[in-house]
N, C-alpha and C. Protein backbone atom coordinates (compact mmCIF):
# COMPACT_ATOMS: atom_id res chain seq x y z
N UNK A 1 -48.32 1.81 15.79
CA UNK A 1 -47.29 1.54 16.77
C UNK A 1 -46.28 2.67 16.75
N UNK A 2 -45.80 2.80 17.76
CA UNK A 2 -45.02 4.37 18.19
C UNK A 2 -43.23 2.96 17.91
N UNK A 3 -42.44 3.95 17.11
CA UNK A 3 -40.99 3.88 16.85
C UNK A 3 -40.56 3.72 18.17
N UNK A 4 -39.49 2.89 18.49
CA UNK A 4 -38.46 2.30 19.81
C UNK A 4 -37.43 2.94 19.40
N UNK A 5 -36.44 3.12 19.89
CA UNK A 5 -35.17 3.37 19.76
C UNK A 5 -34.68 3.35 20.72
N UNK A 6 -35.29 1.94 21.54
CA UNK A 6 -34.75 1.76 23.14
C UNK A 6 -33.75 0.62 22.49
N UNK A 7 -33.29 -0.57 21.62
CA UNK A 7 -32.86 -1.09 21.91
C UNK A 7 -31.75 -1.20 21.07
N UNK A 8 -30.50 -1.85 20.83
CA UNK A 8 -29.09 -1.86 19.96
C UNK A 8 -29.84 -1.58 18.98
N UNK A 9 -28.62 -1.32 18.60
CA UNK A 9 -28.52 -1.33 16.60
C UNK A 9 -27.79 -2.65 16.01
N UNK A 10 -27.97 -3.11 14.76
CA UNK A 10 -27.27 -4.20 14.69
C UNK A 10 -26.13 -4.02 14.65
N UNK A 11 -24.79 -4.88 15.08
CA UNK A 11 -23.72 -4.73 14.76
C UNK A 11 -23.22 -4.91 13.51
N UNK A 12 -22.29 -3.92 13.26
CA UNK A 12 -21.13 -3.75 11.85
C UNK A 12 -20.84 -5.05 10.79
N UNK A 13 -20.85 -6.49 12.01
CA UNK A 13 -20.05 -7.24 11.04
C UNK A 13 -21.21 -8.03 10.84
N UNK A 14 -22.71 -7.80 10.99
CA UNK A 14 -23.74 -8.52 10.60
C UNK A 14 -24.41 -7.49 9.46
N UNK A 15 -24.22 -6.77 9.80
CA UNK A 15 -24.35 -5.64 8.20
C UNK A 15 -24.00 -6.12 6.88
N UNK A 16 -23.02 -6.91 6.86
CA UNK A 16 -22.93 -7.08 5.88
C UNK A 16 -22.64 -8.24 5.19
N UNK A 17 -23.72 -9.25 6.18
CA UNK A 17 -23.65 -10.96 5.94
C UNK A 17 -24.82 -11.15 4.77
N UNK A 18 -26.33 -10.32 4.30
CA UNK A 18 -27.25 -10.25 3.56
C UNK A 18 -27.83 -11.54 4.38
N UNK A 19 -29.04 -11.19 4.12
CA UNK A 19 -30.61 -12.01 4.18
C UNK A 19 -29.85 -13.56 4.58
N UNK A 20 -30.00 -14.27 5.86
CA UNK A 20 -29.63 -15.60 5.67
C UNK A 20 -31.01 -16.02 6.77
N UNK A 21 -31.95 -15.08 7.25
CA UNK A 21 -33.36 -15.71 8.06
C UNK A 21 -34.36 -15.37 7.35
N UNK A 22 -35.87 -16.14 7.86
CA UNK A 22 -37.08 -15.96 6.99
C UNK A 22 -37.91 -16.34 7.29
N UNK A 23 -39.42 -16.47 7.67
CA UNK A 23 -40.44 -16.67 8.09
C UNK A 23 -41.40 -16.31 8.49
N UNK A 24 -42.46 -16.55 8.56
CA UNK A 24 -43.82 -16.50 8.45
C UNK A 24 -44.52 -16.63 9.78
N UNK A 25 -45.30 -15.80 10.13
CA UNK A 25 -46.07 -15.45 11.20
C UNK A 25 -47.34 -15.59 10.96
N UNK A 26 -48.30 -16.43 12.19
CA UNK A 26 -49.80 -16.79 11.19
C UNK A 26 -50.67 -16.21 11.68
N UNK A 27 -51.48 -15.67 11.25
CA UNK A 27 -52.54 -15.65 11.76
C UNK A 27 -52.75 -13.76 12.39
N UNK A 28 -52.22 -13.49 11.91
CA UNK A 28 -51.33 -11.62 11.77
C UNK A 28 -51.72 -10.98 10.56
N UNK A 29 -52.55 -9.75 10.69
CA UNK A 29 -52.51 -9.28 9.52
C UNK A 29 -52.02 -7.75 9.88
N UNK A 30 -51.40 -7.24 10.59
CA UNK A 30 -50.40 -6.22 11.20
C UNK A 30 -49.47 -6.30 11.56
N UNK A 31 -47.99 -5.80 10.96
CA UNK A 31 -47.29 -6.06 11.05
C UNK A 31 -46.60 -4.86 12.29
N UNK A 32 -47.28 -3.90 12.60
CA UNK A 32 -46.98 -3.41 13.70
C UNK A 32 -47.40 -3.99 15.29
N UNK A 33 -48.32 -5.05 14.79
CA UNK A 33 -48.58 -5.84 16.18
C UNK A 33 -47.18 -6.69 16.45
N UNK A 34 -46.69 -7.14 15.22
CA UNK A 34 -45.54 -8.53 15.53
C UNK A 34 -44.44 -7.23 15.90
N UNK A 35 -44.56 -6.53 15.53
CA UNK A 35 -43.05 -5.47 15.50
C UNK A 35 -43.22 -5.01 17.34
N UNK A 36 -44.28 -4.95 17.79
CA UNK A 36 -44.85 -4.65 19.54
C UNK A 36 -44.16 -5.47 20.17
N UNK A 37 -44.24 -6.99 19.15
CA UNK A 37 -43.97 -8.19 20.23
C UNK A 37 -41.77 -8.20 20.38
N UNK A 38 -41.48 -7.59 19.56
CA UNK A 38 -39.89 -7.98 19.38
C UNK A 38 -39.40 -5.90 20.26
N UNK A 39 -40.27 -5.27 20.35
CA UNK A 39 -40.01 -4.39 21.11
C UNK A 39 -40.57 -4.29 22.36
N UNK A 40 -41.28 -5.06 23.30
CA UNK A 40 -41.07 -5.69 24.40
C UNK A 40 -40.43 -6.15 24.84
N UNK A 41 -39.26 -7.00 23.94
CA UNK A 41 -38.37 -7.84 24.05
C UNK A 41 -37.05 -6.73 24.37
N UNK A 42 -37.35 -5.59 23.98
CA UNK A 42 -35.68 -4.62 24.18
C UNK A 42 -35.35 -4.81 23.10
N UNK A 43 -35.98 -5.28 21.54
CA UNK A 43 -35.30 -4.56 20.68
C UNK A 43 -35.88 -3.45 20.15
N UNK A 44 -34.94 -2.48 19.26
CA UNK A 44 -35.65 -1.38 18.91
C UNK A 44 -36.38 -1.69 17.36
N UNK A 45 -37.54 -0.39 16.79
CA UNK A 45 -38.07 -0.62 15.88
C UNK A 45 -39.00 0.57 15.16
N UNK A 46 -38.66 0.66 13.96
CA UNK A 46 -39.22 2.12 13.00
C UNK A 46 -39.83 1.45 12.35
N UNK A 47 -40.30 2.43 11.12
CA UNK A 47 -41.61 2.44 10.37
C UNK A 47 -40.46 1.67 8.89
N UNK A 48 -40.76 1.32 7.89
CA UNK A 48 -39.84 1.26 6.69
C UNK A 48 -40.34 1.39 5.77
N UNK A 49 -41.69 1.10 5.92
CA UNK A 49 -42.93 1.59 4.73
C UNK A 49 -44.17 1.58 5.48
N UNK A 50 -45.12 2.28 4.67
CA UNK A 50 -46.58 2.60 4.87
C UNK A 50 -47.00 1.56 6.05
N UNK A 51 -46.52 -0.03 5.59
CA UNK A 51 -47.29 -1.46 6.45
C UNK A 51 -46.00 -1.92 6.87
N UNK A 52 -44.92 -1.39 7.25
CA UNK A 52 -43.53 -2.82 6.95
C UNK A 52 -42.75 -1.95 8.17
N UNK A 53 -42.13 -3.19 9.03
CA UNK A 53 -41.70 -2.55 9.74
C UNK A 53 -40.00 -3.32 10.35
N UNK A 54 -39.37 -2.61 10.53
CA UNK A 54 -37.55 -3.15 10.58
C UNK A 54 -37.27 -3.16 12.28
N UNK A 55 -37.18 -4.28 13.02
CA UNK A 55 -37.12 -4.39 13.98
C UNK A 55 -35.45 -4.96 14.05
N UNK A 56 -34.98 -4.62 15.42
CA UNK A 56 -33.24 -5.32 15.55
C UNK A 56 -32.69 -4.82 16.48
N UNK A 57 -31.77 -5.62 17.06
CA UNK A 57 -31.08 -5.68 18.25
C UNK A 57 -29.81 -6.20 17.53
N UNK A 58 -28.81 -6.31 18.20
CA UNK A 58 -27.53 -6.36 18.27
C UNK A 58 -26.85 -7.19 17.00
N UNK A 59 -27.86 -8.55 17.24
CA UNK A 59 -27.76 -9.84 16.65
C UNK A 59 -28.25 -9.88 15.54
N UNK A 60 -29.41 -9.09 15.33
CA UNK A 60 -30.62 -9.82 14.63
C UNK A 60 -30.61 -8.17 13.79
N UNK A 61 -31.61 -8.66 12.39
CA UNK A 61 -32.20 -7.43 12.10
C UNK A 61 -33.61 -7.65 10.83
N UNK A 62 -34.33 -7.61 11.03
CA UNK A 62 -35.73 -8.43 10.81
C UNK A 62 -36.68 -6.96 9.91
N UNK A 63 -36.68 -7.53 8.90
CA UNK A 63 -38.26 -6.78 8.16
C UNK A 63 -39.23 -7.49 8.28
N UNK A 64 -40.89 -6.75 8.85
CA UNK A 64 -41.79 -7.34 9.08
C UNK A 64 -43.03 -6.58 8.16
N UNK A 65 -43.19 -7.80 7.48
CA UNK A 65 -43.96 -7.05 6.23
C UNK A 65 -45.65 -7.80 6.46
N UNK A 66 -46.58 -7.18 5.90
CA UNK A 66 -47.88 -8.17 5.76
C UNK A 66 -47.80 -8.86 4.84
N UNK A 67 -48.59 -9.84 4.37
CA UNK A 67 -48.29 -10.72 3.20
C UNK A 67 -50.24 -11.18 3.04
N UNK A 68 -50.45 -11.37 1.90
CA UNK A 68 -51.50 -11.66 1.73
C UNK A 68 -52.43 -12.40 2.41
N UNK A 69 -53.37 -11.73 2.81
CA UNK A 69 -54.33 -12.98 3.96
C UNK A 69 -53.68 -12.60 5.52
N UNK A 70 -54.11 -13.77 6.62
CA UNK A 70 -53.64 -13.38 7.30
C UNK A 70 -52.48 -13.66 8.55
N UNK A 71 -51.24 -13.26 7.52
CA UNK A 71 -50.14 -13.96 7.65
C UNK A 71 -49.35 -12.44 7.65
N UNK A 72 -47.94 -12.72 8.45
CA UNK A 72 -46.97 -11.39 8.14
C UNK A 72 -45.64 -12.12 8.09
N UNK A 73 -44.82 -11.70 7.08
CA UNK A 73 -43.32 -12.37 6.99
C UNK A 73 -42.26 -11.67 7.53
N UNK A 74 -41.09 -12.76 7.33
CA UNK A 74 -40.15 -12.00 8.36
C UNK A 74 -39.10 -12.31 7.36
N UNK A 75 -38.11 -11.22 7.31
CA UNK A 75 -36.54 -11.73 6.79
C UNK A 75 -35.66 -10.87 6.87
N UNK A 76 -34.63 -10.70 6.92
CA UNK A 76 -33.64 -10.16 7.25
C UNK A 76 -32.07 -11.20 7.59
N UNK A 77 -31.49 -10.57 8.81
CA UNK A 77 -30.43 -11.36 9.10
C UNK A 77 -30.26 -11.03 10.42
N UNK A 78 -29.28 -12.79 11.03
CA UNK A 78 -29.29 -12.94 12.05
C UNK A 78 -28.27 -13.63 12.46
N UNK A 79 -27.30 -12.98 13.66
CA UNK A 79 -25.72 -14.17 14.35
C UNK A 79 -26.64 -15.47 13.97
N UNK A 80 -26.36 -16.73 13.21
CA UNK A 80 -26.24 -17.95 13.24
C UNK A 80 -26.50 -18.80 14.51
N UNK A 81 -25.59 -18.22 15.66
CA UNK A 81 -25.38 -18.65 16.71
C UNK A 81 -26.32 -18.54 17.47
N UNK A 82 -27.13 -17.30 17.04
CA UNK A 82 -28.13 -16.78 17.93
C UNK A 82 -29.42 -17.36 17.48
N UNK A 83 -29.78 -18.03 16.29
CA UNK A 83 -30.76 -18.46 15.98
C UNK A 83 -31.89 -19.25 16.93
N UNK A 84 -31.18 -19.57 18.18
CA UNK A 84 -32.07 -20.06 19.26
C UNK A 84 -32.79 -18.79 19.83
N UNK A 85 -32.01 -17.86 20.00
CA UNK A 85 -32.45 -17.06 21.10
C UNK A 85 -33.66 -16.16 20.39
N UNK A 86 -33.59 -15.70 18.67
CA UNK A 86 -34.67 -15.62 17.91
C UNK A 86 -35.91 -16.25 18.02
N UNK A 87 -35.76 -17.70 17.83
CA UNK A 87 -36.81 -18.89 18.01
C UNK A 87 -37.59 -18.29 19.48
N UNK A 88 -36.31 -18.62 20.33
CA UNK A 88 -36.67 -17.89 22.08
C UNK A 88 -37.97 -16.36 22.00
N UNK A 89 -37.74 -15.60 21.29
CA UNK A 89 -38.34 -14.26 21.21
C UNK A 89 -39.61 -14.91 21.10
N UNK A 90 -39.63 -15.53 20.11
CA UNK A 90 -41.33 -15.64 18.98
C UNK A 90 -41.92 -16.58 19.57
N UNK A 91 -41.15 -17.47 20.56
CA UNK A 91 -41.92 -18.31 21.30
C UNK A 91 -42.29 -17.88 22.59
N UNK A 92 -41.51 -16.91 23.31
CA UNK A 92 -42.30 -16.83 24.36
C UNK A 92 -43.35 -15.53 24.25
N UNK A 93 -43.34 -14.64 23.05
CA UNK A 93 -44.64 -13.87 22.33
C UNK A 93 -46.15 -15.19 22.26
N UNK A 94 -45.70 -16.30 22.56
CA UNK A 94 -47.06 -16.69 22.13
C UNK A 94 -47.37 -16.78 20.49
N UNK A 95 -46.43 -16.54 19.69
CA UNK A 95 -46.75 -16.21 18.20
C UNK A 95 -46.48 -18.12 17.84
N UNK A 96 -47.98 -18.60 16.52
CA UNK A 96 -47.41 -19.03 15.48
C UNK A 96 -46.37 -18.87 15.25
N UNK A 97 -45.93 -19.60 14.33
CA UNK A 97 -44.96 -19.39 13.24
C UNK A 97 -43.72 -20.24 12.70
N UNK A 98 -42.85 -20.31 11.63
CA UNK A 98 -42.39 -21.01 11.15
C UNK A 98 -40.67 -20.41 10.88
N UNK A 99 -39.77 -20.67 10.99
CA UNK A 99 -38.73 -19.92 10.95
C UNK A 99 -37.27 -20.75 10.13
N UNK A 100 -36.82 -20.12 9.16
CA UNK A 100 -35.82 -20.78 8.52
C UNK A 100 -34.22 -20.02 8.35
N UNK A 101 -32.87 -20.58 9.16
CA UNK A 101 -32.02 -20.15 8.74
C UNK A 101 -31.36 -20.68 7.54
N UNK A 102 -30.60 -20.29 6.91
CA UNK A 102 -29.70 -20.01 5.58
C UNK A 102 -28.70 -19.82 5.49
N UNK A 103 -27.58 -20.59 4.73
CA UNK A 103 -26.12 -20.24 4.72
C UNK A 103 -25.69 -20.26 3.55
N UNK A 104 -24.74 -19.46 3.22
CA UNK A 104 -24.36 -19.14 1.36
C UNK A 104 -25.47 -19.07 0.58
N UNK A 105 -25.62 -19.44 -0.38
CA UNK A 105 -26.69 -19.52 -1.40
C UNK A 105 -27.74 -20.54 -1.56
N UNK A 106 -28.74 -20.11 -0.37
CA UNK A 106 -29.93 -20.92 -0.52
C UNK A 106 -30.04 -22.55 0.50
N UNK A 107 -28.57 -22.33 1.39
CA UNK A 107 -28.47 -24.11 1.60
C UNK A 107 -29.15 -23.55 3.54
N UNK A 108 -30.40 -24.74 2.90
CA UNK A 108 -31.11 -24.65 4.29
C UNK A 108 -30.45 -24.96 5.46
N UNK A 109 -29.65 -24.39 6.74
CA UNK A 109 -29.17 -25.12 7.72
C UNK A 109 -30.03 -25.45 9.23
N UNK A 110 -30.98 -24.79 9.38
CA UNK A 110 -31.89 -24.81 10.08
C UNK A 110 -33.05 -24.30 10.17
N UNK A 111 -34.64 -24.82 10.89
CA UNK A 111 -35.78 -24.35 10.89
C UNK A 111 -36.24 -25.07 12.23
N UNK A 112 -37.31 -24.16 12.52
CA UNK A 112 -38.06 -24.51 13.76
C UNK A 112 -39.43 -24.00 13.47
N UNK A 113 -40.63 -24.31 14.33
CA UNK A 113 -42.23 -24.07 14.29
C UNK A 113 -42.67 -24.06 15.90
N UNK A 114 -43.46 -23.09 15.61
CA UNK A 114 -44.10 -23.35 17.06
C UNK A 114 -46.10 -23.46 16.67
């Protein structure tokens, strides 16, 4: 997959909230295919390792890694507020998947599946 740099960068004051999203994509064993599907969408997206790839827009900012078998994970961080419009992305991709937000240390506040 060819690097985007069509879409935002995350903003400043989500920089520095750490990891509060997470989830699992099924049935994927490329993580530059799921990284296609969130740069269709207008966000932008580079390489971060050999298989792993850092996708993000304004709100959001997502590592997409492979994971054993054929599954690819997701985590990073994301506006709270926006956690619908995330869900929104991966659902209208047509993607599996399972998605969990997080607040302070570990306290589950929301999840969704498609």
């Amino acid at each position: 997959m060819d690097v985007s740099d069509d879409g935002q960068k995350l903003a400043p004051e989500w920089a520095e909230v750490g990891n509060n999203v997470c989830g699992i994509l099924r049935g994927f064993r490329d993580a530059s295919a799921v990284a296609q599907h969130f740069v269709k969408a207008g966000w932008s997206s580079r390489s971060s390792s050999w298989h792993d790839y850092e996708v993000e827009t304004s709100w959001c900012q997502l590592e997409v890694a492979p994971a054993a078998g054929p599954d690819v994970l997701l985590n990073g961080v994301v506006d709270p507020q926006r956690f619908d419009e995330l869900d929104g992305v991966l659902r209208r991709s047509g993607l599996r998947y399972s998605l969990e937000l997080y607040e302070g240390d570990d306290l589950l506040v929301r999840e969704t599946q498609a």
